[in-house]
Protein backbone atom coordinates (compact mmCIF):
# COMPACT_ATOMS: atom_id res chain seq x y z
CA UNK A 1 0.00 0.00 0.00
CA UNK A 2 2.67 2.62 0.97
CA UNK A 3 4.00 1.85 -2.78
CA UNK A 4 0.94 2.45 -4.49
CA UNK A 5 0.41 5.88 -1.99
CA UNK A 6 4.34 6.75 -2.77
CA UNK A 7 3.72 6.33 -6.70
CA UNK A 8 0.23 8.36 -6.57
CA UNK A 9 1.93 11.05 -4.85
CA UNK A 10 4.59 10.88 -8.05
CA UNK A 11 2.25 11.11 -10.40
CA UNK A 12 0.07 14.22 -8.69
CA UNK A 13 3.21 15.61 -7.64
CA UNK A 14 4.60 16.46 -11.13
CA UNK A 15 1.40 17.33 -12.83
CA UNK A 16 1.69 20.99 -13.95
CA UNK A 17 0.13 23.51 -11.03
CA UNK A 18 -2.60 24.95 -13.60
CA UNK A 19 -4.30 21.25 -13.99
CA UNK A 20 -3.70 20.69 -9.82
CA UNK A 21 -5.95 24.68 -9.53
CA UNK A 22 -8.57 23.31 -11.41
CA UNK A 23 -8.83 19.75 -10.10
CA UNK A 24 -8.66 21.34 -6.21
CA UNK A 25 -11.53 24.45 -7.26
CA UNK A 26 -13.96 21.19 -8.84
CA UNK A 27 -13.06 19.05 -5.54
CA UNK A 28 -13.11 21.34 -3.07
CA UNK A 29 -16.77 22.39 -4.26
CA UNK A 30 -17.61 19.02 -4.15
CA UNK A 31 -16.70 18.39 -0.65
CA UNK A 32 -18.60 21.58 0.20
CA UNK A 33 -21.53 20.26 -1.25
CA UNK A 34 -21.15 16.17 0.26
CA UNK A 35 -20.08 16.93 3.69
CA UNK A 36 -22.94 18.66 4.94
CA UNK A 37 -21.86 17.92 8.87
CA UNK A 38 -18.58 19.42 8.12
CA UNK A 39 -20.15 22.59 6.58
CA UNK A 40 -22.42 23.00 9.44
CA UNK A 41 -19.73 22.47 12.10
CA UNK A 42 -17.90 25.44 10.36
CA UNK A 43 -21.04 27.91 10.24
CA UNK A 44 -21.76 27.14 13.69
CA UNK A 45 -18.03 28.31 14.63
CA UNK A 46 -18.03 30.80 12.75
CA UNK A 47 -21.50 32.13 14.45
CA UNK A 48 -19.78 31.70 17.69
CA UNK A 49 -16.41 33.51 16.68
CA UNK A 50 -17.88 36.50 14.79
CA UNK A 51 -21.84 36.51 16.01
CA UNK A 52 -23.19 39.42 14.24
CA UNK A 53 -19.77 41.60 13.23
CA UNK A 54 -19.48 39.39 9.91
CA UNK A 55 -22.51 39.19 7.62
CA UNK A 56 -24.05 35.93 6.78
CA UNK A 57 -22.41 36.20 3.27
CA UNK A 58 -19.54 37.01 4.37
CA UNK A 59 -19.95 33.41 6.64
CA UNK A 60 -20.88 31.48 4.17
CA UNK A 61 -18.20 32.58 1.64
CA UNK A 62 -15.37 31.40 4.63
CA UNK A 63 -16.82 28.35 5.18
CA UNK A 64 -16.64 27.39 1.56
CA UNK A 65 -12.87 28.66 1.35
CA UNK A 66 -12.75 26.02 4.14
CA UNK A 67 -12.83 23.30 1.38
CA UNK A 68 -11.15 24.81 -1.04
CA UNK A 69 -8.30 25.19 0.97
CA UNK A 70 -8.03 21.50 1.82
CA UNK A 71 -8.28 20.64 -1.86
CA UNK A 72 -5.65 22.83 -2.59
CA UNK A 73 -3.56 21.51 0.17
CA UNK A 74 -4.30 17.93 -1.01
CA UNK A 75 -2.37 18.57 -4.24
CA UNK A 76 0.52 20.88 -2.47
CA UNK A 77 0.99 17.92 0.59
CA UNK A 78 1.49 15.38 -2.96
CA UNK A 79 4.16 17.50 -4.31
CA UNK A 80 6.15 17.90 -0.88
CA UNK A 81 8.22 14.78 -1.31
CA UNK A 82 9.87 15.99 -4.52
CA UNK A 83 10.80 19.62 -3.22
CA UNK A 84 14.46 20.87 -3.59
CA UNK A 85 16.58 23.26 -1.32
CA UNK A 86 16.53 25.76 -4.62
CA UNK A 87 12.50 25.46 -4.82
CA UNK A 88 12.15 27.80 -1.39
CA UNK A 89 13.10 30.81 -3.48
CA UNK A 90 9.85 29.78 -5.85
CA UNK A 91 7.44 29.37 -3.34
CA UNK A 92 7.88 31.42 -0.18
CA UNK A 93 8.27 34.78 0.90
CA UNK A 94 9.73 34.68 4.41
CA UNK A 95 8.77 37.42 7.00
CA UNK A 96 10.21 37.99 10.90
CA UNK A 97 13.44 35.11 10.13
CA UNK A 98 15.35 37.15 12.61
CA UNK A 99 12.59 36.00 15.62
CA UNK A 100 13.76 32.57 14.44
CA UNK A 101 17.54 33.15 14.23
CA UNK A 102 17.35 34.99 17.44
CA UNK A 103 15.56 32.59 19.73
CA UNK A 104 17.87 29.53 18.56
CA UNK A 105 20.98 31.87 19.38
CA UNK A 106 19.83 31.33 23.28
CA UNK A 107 21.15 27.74 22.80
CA UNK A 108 18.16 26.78 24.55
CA UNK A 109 15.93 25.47 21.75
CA UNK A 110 13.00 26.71 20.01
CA UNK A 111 9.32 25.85 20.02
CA UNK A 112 7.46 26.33 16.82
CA UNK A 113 3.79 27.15 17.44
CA UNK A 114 1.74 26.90 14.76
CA UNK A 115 -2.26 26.29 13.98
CA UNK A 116 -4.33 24.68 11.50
CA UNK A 117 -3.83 27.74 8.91
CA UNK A 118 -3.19 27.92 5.35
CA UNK A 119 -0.66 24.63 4.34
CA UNK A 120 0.20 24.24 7.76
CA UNK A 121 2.50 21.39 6.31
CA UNK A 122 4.33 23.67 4.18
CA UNK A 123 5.97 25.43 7.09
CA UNK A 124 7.62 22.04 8.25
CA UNK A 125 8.64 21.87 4.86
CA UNK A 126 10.39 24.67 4.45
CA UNK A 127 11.84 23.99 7.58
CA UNK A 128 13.55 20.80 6.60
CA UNK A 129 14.43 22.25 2.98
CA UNK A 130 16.36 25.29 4.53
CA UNK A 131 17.82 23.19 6.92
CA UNK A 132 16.00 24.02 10.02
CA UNK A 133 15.52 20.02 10.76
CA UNK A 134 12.32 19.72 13.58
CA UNK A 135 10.73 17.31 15.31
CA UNK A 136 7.04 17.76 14.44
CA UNK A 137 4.56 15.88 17.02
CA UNK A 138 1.53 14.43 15.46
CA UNK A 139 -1.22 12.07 16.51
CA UNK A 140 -0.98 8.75 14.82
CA UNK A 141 -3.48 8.21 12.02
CA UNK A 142 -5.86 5.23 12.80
CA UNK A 143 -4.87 3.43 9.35
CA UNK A 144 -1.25 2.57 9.43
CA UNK A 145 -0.85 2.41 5.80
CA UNK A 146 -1.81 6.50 5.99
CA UNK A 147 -0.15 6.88 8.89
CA UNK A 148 3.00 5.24 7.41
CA UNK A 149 2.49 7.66 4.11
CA UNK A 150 1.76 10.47 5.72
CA UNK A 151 5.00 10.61 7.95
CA UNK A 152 6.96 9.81 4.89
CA UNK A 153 5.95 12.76 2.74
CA UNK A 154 6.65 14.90 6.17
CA UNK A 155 10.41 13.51 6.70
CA UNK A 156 11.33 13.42 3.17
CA UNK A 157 13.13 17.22 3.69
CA UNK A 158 14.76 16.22 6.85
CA UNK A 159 12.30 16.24 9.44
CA UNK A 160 11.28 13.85 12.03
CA UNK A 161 7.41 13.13 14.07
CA UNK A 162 7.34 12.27 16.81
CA UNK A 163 3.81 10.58 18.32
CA UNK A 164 2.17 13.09 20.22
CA UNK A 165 1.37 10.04 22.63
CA UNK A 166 5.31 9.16 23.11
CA UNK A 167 6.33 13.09 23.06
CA UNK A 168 7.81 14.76 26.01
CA UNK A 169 11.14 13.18 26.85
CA UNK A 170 12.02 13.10 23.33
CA UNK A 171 10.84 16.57 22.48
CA UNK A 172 13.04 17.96 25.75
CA UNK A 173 15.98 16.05 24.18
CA UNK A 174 15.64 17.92 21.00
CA UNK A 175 15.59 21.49 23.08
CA UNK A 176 18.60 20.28 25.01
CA UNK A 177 20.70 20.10 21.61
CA UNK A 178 19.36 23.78 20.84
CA UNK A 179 16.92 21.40 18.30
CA UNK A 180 13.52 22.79 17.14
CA UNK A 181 10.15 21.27 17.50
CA UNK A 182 6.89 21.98 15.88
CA UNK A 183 3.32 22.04 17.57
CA UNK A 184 -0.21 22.53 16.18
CA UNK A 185 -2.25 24.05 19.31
CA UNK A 186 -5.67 25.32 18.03
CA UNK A 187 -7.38 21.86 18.63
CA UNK A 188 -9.83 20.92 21.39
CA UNK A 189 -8.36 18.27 23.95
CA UNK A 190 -10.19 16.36 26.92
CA UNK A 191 -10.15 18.33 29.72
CA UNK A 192 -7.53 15.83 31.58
CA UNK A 193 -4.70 16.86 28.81
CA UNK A 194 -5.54 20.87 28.84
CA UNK A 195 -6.48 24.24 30.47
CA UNK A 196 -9.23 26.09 29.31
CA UNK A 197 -8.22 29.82 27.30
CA UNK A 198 -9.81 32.33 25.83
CA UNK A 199 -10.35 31.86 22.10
CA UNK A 200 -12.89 34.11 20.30
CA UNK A 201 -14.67 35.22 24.10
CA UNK A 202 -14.92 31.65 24.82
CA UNK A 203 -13.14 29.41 26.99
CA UNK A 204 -11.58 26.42 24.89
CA UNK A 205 -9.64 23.22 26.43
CA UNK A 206 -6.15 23.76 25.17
CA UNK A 207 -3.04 21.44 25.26
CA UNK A 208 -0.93 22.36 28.49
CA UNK A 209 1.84 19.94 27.55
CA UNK A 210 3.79 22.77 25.13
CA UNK A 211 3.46 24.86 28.01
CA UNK A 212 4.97 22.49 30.68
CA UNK A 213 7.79 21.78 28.00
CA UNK A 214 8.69 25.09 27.83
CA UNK A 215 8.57 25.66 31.50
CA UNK A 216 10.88 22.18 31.87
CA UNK A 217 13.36 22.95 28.91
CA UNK A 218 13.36 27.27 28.76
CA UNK A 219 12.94 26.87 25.34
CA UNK A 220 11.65 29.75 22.90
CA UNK A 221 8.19 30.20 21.77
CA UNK A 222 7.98 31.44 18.40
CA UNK A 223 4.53 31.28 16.25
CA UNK A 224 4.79 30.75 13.21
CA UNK A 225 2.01 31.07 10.26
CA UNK A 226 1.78 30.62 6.47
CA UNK A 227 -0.66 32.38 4.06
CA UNK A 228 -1.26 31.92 0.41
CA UNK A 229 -0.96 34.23 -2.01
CA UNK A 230 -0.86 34.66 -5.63
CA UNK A 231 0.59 31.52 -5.98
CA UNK A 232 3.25 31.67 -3.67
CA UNK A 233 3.69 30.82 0.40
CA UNK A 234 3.95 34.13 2.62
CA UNK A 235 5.95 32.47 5.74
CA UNK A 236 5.61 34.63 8.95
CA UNK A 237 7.70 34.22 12.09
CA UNK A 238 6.43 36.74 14.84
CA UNK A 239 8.19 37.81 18.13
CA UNK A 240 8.88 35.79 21.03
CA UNK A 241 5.76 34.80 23.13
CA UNK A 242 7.16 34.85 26.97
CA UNK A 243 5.89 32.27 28.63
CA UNK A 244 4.58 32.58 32.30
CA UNK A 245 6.53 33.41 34.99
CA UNK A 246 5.49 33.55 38.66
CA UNK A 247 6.89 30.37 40.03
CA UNK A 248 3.66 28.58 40.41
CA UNK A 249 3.40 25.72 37.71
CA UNK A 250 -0.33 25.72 37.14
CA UNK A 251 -0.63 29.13 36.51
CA UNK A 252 2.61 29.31 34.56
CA UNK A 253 0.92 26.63 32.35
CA UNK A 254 -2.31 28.38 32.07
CA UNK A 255 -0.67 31.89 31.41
CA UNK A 256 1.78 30.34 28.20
CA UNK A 257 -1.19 28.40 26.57
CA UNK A 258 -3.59 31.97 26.76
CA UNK A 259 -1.12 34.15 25.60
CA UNK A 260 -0.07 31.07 22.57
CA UNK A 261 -3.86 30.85 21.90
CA UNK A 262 -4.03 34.68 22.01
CA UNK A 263 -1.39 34.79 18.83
CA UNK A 264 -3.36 32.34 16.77
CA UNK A 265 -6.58 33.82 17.12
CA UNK A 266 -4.61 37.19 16.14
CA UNK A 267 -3.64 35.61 12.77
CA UNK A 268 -7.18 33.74 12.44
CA UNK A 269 -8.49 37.22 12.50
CA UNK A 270 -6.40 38.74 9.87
CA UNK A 271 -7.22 35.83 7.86
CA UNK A 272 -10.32 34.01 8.73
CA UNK A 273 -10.42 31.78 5.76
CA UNK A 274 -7.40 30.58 6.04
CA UNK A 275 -8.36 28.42 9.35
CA UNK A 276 -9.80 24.97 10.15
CA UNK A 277 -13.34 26.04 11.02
CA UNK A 278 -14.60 22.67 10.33
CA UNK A 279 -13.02 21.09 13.83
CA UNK A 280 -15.01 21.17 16.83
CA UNK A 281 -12.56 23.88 18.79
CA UNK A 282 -14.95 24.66 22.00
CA UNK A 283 -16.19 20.35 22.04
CA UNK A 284 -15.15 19.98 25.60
CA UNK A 285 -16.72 22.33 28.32
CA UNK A 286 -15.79 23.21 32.07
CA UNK A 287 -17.24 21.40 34.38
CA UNK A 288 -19.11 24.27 35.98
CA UNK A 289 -20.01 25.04 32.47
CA UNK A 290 -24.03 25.31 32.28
């Protein structure tokens, strides 16, 4: 099976990028139309992000960019495999490099933080192609041969996952060597594995463990976020997000993951249809929660 994915990915990796636009617009409109629980999942968010500051057009027209995104992504995450050092000049325009440079010059490591936004997967490969090596944590798929695909296309400029379930010593290994990890941290979580943030006026379960890693190692934060245009990646690094500070561990924890969250819902803003709208961010509830 991972031969047959590995020669698929060949074939839609070379095909010229005018033929991939059209084949992502026709698929992406298709999945709008099919997945009807998907679609609804992202107007509902989008009601609870915006309420009545975006018009229902306006709504509507996101949540369809939704899909087309993912079709476009589709065809980009095929072509990954067969990028080349010299390619980054083609497709990106790189923004804030210095927070980057900077934060590794600490010799303490450096925490990528990242969200569901535009080709998320295009920042890890950059990354690896400019020789930035990271460690990206991801959850193992549930079918191996995917799973097994998947994590080849993502290690194929120099990268390495690491299961999210098997993550922390390894990941505060990396940060000892001054090594760089990667972390998506915009999706719900139970409320045993996260602290509940602000995100859009209401409180979402967030993953504590970046914050606990950065607390153990004294690693760098740095967000990171990628947004398409004309054809071309715009790669943004922003400043430094300090992480919590008073001594007390809980409420170190709680302080890093709002201020993290706090950046990505920035960005979202800028860009709302560049996110993930179709995940079910604000699923788990506090327990005093009506």
């Amino acid at each position: 099976m991972l031969t047959l994915l590995k020669a698929a990915a060949f074939v839609i990796g070379h095909l010229p990028v005018f033929l991939t636009n059209i084949l992502a617009s026709v698929f992406g409109a298709l999945a709008f139309k099919l997945a009807g629980r998907h679609r609804a999942t992202a107007r509902e968010n989008l009601e609870k992000a915006f309420g009545s500051s975006l018009p229902s057009e306006e709504k509507d027209r996101i949540a369809r960019k939704v899909f087309d995104n993912l079709a476009v992504m589709f065809f980009e995450f095929m072509r990954i495999p067969w990028l080349k050092p010299p390619d980054i000049e083609r497709l990106y325009d790189v923004e804030g490099i210095e927070h980057l440079k900077g934060a590794l010059a600490k010799k303490k490591g450096v925490m990528i933080v990242t969200a569901h936004f535009g080709n998320w997967e295009m920042i890890a490969a950059y990354m690896g192609l400019s020789g930035h090596h990271l460690d990206i944590v991801a959850r193992d798929l549930d079918n191996p041969a995917t799973d097994e695909f998947v994590k080849w296309v993502r290690t194929r400029s120099g990268n390495r996952v690491v299961s999210k379930n098997r993550a922390m010593r390894r990941l505060l290994r990396t940060l000892s060597g001054n090594g760089i990890i990667g972390i998506l941290l915009d999706q719900n979580v139970a409320s045993n594995e996260g602290v509940f943030v602000d995100f859009f006026g209401i409180p979402a379960c967030t993953n504590k463990g970046p914050a606990l890693i950065v607390a153990a190692s004294g690693a760098a934060i740095v967000p990171a976020f990628i947004v398409r245009e004309n054809g071309r990646h715009r790669l943004i690094f922003l400043p430094v997000v300090e992480p919590g500070s008073t001594g007390d561990k809980a409420l170190d924890a709680l302080e890093t993951t709002a201020r993290c969250t706090k950046v990505i819902e920035d960005m979202i803003r800028k860009h709302p249809d560049h996110w993930f709208w179709v995940h079910r961010r604000w699923k788990t509830r506090p327990p005093n929660e009506k």
